[in-house]
Protein backbone atom coordinates (compact mmCIF):
# COMPACT_ATOMS: atom_id res chain seq x y z
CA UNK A 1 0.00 0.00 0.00
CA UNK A 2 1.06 3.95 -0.99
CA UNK A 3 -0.08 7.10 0.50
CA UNK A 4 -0.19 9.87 -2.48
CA UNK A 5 1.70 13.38 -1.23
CA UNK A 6 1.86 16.65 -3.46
CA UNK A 7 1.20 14.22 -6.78
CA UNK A 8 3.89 11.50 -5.22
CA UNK A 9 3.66 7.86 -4.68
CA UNK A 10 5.09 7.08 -1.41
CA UNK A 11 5.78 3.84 0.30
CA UNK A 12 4.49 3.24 3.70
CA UNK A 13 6.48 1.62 5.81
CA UNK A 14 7.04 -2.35 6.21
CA UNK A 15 5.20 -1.82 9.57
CA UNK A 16 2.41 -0.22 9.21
CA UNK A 17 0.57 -2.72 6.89
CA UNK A 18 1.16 -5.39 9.70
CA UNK A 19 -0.89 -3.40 12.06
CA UNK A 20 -4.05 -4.86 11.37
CA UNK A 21 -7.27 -4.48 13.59
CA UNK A 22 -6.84 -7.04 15.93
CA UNK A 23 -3.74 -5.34 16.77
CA UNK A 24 -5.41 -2.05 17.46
CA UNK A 25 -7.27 -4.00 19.59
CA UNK A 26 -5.59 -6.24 21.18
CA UNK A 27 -3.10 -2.59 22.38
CA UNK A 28 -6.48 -0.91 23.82
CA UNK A 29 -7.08 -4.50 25.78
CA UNK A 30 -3.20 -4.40 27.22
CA UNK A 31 -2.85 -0.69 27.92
CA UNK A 32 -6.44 -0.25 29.43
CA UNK A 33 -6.21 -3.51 32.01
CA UNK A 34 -5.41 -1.77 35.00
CA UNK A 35 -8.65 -0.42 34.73
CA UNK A 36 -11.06 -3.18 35.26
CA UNK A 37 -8.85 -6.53 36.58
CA UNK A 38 -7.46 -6.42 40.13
CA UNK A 39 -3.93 -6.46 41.20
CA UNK A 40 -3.51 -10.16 41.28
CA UNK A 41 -4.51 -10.41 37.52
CA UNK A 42 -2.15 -7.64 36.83
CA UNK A 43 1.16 -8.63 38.77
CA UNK A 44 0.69 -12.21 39.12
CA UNK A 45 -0.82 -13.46 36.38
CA UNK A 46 -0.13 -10.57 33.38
CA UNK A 47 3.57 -9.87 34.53
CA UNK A 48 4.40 -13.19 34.59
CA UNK A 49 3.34 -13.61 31.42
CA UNK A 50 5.45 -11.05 30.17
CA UNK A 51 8.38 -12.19 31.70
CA UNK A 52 8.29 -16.02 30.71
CA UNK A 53 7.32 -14.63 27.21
CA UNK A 54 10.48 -12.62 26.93
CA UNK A 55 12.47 -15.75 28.21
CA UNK A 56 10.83 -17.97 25.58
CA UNK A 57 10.96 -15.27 22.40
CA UNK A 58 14.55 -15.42 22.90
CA UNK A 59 14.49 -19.53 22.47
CA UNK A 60 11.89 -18.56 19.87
CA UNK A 61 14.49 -16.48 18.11
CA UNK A 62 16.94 -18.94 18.29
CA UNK A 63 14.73 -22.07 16.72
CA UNK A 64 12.85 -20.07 14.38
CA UNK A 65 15.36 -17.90 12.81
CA UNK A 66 18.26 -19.50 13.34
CA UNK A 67 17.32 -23.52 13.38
CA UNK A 68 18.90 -23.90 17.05
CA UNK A 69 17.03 -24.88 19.71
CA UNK A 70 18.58 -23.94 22.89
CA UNK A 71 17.32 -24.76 26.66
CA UNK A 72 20.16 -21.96 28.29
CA UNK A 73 17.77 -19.83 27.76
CA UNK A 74 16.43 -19.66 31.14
CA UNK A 75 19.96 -19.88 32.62
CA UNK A 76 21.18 -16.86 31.02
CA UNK A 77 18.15 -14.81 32.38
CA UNK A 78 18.91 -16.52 36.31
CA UNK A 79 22.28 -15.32 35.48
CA UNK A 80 20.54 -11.82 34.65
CA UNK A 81 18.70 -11.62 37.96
CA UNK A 82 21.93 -13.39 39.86
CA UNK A 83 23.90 -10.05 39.01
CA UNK A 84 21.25 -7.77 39.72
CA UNK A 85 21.25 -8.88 43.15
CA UNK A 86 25.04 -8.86 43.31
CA UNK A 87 25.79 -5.41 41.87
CA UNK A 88 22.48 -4.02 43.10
CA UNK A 89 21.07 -4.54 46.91
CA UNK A 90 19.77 -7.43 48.93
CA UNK A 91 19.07 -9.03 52.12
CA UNK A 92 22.40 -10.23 51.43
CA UNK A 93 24.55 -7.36 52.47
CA UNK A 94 27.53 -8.76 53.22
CA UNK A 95 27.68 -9.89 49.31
CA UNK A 96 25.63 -7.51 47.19
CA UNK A 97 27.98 -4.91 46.38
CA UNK A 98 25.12 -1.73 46.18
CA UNK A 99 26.05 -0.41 42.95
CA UNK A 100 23.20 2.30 41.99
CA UNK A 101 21.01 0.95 38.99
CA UNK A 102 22.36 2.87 35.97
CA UNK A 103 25.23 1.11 36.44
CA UNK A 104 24.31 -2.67 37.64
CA UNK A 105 21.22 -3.00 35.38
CA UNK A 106 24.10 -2.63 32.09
CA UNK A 107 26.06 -4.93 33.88
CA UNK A 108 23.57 -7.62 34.58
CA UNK A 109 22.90 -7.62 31.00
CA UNK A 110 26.77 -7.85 30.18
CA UNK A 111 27.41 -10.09 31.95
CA UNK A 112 23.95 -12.54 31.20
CA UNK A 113 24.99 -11.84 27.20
CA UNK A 114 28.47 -12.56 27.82
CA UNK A 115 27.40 -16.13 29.23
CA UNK A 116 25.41 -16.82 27.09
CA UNK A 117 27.75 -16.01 23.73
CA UNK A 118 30.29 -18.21 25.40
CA UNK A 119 27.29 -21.47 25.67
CA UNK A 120 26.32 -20.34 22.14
CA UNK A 121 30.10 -20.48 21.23
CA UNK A 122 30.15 -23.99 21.93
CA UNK A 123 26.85 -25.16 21.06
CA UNK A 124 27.03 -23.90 17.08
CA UNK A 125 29.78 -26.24 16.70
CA UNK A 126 26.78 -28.87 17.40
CA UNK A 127 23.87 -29.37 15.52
CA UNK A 128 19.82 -31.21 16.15
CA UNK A 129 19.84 -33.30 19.24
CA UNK A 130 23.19 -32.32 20.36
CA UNK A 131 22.61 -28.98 20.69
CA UNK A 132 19.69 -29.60 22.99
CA UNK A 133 21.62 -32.13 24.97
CA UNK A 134 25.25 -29.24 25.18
CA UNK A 135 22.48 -26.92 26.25
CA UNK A 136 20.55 -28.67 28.58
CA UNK A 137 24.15 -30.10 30.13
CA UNK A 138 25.11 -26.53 31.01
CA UNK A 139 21.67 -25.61 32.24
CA UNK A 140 22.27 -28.24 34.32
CA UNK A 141 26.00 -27.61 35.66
CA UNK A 142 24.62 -23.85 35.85
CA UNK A 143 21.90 -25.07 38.44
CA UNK A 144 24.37 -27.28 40.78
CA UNK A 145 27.49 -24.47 40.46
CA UNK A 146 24.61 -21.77 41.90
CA UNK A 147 23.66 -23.73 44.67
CA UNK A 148 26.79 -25.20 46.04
CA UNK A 149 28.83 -21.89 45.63
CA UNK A 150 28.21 -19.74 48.67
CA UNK A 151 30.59 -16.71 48.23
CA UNK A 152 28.98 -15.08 45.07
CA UNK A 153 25.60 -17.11 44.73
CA UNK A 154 24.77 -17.81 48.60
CA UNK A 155 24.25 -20.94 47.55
CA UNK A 156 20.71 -23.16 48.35
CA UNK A 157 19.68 -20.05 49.76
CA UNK A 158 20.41 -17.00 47.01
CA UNK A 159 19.06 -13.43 47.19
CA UNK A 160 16.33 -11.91 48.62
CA UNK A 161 14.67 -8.67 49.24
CA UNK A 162 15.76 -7.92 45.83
CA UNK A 163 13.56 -5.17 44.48
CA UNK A 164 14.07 -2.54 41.61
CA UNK A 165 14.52 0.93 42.44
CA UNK A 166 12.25 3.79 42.89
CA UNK A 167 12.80 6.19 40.01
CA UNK A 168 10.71 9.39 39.50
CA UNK A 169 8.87 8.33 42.78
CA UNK A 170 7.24 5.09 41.98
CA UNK A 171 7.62 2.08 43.32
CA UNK A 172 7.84 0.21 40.21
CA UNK A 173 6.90 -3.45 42.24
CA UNK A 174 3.34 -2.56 42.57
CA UNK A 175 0.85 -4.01 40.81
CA UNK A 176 0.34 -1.25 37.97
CA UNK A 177 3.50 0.02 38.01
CA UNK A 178 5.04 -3.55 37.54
CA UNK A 179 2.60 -4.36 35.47
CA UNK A 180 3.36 -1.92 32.47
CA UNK A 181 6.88 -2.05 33.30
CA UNK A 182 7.06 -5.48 32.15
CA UNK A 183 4.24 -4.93 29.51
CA UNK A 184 7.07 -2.15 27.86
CA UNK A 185 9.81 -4.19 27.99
CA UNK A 186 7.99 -7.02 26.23
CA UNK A 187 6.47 -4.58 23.38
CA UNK A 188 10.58 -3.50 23.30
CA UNK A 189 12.07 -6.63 23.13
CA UNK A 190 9.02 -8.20 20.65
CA UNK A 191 9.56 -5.15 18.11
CA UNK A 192 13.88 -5.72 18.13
CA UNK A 193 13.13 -9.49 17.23
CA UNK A 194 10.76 -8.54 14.28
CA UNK A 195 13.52 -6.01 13.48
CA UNK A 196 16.12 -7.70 13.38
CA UNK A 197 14.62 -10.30 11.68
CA UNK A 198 13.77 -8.76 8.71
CA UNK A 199 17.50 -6.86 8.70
CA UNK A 200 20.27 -8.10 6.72
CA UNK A 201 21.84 -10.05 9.89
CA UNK A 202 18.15 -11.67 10.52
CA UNK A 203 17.49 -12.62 6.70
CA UNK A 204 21.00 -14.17 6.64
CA UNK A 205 20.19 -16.09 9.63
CA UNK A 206 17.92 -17.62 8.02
CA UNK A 207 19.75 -18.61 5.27
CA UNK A 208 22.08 -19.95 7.53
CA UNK A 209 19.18 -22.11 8.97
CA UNK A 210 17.76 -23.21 6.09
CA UNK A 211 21.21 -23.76 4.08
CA UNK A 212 24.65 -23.40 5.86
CA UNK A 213 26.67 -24.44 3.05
CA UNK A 214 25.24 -22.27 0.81
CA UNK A 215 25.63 -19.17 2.76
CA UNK A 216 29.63 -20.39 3.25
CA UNK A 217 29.80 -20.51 -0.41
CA UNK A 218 28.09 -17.09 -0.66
CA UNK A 219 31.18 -15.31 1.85
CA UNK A 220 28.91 -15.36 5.12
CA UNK A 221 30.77 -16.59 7.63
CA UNK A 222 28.30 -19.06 9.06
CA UNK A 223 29.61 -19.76 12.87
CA UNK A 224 29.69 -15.70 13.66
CA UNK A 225 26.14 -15.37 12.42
CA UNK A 226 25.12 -18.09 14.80
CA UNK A 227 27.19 -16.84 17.73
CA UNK A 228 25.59 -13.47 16.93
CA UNK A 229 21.87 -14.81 17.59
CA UNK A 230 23.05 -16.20 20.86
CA UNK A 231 24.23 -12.65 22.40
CA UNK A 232 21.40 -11.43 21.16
CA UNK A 233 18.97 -13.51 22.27
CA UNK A 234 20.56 -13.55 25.76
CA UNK A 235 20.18 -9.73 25.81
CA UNK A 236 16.37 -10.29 25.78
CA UNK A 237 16.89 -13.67 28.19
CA UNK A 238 18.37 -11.04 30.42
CA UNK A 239 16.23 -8.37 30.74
CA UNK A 240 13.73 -11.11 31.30
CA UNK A 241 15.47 -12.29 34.14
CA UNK A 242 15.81 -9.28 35.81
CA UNK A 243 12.11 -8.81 35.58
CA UNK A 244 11.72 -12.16 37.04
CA UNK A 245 13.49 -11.29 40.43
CA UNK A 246 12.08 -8.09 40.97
CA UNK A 247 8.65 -9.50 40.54
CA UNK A 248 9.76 -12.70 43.10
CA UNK A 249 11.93 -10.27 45.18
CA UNK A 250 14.06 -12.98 45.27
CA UNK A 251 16.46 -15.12 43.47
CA UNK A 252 17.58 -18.60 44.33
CA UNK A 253 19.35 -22.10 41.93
CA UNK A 254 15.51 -23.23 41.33
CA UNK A 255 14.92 -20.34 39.59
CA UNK A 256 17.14 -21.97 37.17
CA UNK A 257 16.54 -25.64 37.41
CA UNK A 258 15.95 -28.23 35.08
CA UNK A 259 11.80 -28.00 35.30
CA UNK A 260 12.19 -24.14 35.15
CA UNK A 261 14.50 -24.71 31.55
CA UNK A 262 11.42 -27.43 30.28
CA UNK A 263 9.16 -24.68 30.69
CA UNK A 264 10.45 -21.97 28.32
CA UNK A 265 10.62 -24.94 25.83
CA UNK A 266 6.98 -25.96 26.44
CA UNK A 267 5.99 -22.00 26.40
CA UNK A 268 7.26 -21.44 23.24
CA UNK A 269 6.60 -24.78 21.68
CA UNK A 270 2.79 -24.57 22.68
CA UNK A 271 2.81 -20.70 21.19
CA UNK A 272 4.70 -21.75 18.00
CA UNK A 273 8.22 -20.79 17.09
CA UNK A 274 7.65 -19.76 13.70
CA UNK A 275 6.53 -15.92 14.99
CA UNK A 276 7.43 -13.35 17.94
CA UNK A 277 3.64 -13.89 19.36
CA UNK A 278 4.16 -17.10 19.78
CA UNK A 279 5.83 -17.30 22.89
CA UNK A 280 3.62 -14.63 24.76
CA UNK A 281 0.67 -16.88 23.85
CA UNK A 282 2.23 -19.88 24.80
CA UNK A 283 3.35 -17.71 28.18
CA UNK A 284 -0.14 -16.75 28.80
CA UNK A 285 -1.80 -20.19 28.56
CA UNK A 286 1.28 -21.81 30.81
CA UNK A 287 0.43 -19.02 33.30
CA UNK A 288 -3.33 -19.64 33.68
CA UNK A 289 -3.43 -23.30 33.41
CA UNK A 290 -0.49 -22.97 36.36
CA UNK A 291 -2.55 -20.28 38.39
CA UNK A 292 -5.96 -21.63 38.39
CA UNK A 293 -5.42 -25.82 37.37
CA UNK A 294 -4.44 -26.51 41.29
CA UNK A 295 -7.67 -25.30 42.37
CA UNK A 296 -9.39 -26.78 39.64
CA UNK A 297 -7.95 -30.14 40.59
CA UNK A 298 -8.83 -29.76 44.22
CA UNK A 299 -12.46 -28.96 43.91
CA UNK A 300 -12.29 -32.05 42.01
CA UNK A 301 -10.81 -33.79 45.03
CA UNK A 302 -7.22 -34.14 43.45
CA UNK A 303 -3.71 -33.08 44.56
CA UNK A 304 -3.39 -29.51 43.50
CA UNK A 305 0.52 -30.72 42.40
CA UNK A 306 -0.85 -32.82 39.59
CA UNK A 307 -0.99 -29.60 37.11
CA UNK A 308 1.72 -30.18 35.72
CA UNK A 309 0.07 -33.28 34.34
CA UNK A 310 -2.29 -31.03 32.99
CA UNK A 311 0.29 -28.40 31.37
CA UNK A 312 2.16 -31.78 29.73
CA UNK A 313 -1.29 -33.05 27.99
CA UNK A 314 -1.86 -29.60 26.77
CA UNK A 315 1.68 -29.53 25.49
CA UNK A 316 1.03 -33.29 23.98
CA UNK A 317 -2.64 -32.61 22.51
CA UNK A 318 -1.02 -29.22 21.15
CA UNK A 319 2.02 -30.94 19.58
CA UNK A 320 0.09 -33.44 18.00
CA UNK A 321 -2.20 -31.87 16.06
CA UNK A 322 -0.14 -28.21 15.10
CA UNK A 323 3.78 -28.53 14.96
CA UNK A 324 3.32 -25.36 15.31
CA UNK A 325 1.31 -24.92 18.40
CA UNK A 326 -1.36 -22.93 18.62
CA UNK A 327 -0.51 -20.42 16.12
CA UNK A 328 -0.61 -23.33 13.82
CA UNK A 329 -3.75 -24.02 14.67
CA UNK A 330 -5.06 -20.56 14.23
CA UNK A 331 -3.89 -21.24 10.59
CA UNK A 332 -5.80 -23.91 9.91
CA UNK A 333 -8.30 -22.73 11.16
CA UNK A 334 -8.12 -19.30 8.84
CA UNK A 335 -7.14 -21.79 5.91
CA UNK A 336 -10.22 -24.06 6.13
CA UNK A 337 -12.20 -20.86 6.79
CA UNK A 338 -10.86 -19.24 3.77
CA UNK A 339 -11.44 -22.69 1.54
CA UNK A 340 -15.23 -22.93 2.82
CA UNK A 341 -15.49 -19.58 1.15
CA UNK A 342 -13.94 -20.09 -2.24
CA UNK A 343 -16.90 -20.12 -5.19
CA UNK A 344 -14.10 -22.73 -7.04
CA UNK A 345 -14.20 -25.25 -4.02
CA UNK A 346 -18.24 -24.99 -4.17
CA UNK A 347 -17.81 -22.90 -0.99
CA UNK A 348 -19.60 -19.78 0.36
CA UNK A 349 -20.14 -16.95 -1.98
């Protein structure tokens, strides 16, 4: 589509075709919430969707752009939070150093990125199955180092009273506040991925996905491109991360442990990898099905801990019948809708 200026044909931008209606929409939803849910709905339920979407778009970045499918995701944003309590403040004076924000939130990020392009470093050199397993091995390692090392990470115990700070006089951990804190950050870090994936580095990504050799043959240098999406991604892991433990005030190894990493694989694999919305859907039906199955299950006269048996049907039932989780359903859906009204298939007219 044009817009026609002074007798000119100009080109809208790539963007502003993609904001369709439901968009519009589904902005006025978000930005007017506060307004009629209460304060659990909005820090509980909405900010932790935000965050675990932000920790799964990065995976999502890596698998659907780049063909890698990485579970240090959720490592790299504990690392995130780890440093925020260690440069920032704590209950844990006698280790968190007290640095003011403007200078520990860049490092938390630094350091999370750095951590992360070092794991990615190694992992490239891997590809399918042995990626996840490199991955999931240093997820691992990353959980035990945190909780037997007591004179950075406090060990079993790690951070807590860890709470961001009060700029222009709000306390940014109440429930509005929080709430479109996290919502901005997600709207940031969901319009860099669609960015950068339609930039030269993101379009050569995926060629590298789709054919490495080809793109070697073509001058790209294949392993840096790779290594690239890792810091990346880990940028946006990070900031995640650091969301996370503000919202828990707290930070400890099971923030990081192996069920934690399954999660951000089942979030995004339930949303769909193939898009940046993706993950945030996936986020928001882990989030509800972990709020409200428990009490579900009770009034049924079941253990309230059996919801996870209800998140890993979902996640089968899902799998089974989209690849693409629900997204791909949504496109069937369209598809067959779209078929049934075709005069030539003896559809609707």
């Amino acid at each position: 589509m044009a817009l026609v200026e002074q007798g000119k044909t100009v080109a809208q931008p790539w963007w502003f075709e993609r904001i369709t209606a439901p968009w519009w929409v589904l902005a006025a939803v978000l930005l007017t919430m506060p307004v009629w849910v209460n304060d659990f709905i909005l820090f509980q339920v909405m900010g932790w969707t935000f965050i675990l979407g932000m920790i799964a778009l990065s995976m999502m970045f890596l698998a659907g752009y780049g063909g890698m499918v990485s579970l240090i995701q959720m490592s790299v944003a504990a690392m995130g939070g780890y440093m925020v309590a260690i440069f920032g403040t704590s209950g844990m004076g006698e280790i968190s150093m007290g640095l003011s924000w403007w200078l520990y939130i860049p490092i938390a990020i630094v350091i999370a990125a750095i951590f992360g392009t070092i794991v990615g470093a190694l992992a490239v050199r891997t590809e399918g199955i042995y990626t996840i397993m490199i991955t999931l091995a240093i997820a691992a390692a990353f959980f035990y180092f945190t909780r037997q090392n007591y004179t950075i990470f406090n060990g079993y115990s790690g951070f807590n009273l860890v709470v961001p700070p009060m700029l222009f006089g709000v306390d940014w951990r109440q429930p509005m506040p929080f709430y479109y804190l996290s919502l901005g950050c997600a709207v940031l870090c969901y319009l860099a991925v669609v960015y950068v994936a339609r930039a030269p580095f993101g379009l050569a990504l995926q060629g590298v996905r789709d054919n490495p050799r080809r793109m070697a043959a073509l001058g790209f240098n294949v392993t840096a491109h790779r290594v690239a999406a890792y810091t990346f991604a880990s940028v946006i892991a990070a900031i995640g991360g650091i969301l996370l433990v503000w919202q828990n005030a707290q930070i400890a190894p099971g923030t990081a442990g192996i069920p934690a990493v399954i999660d951000i694989l089942v979030i995004a694999v339930v949303g769909g990898i193939s898009r940046p919305i993706g993950p945030f859907i996936g986020a928001l039906i882990y989030v509800l099905l972990r709020t409200f199955s428990p009490d579900v299950l009770m009034a049924f006269g079941l253990s309230g801990e059996r919801f996870k048996l209800l998140i890993g049907l979902g996640f089968l039932t899902v799998v089974f019948f989209s690849p693409d989780g629900v997204l791909g359903l949504w496109d069937r859906w369209q598809a067959r809708r779209a078929r049934s009204r075709d005069p030539l298939t003896g559809g609707e007219t």
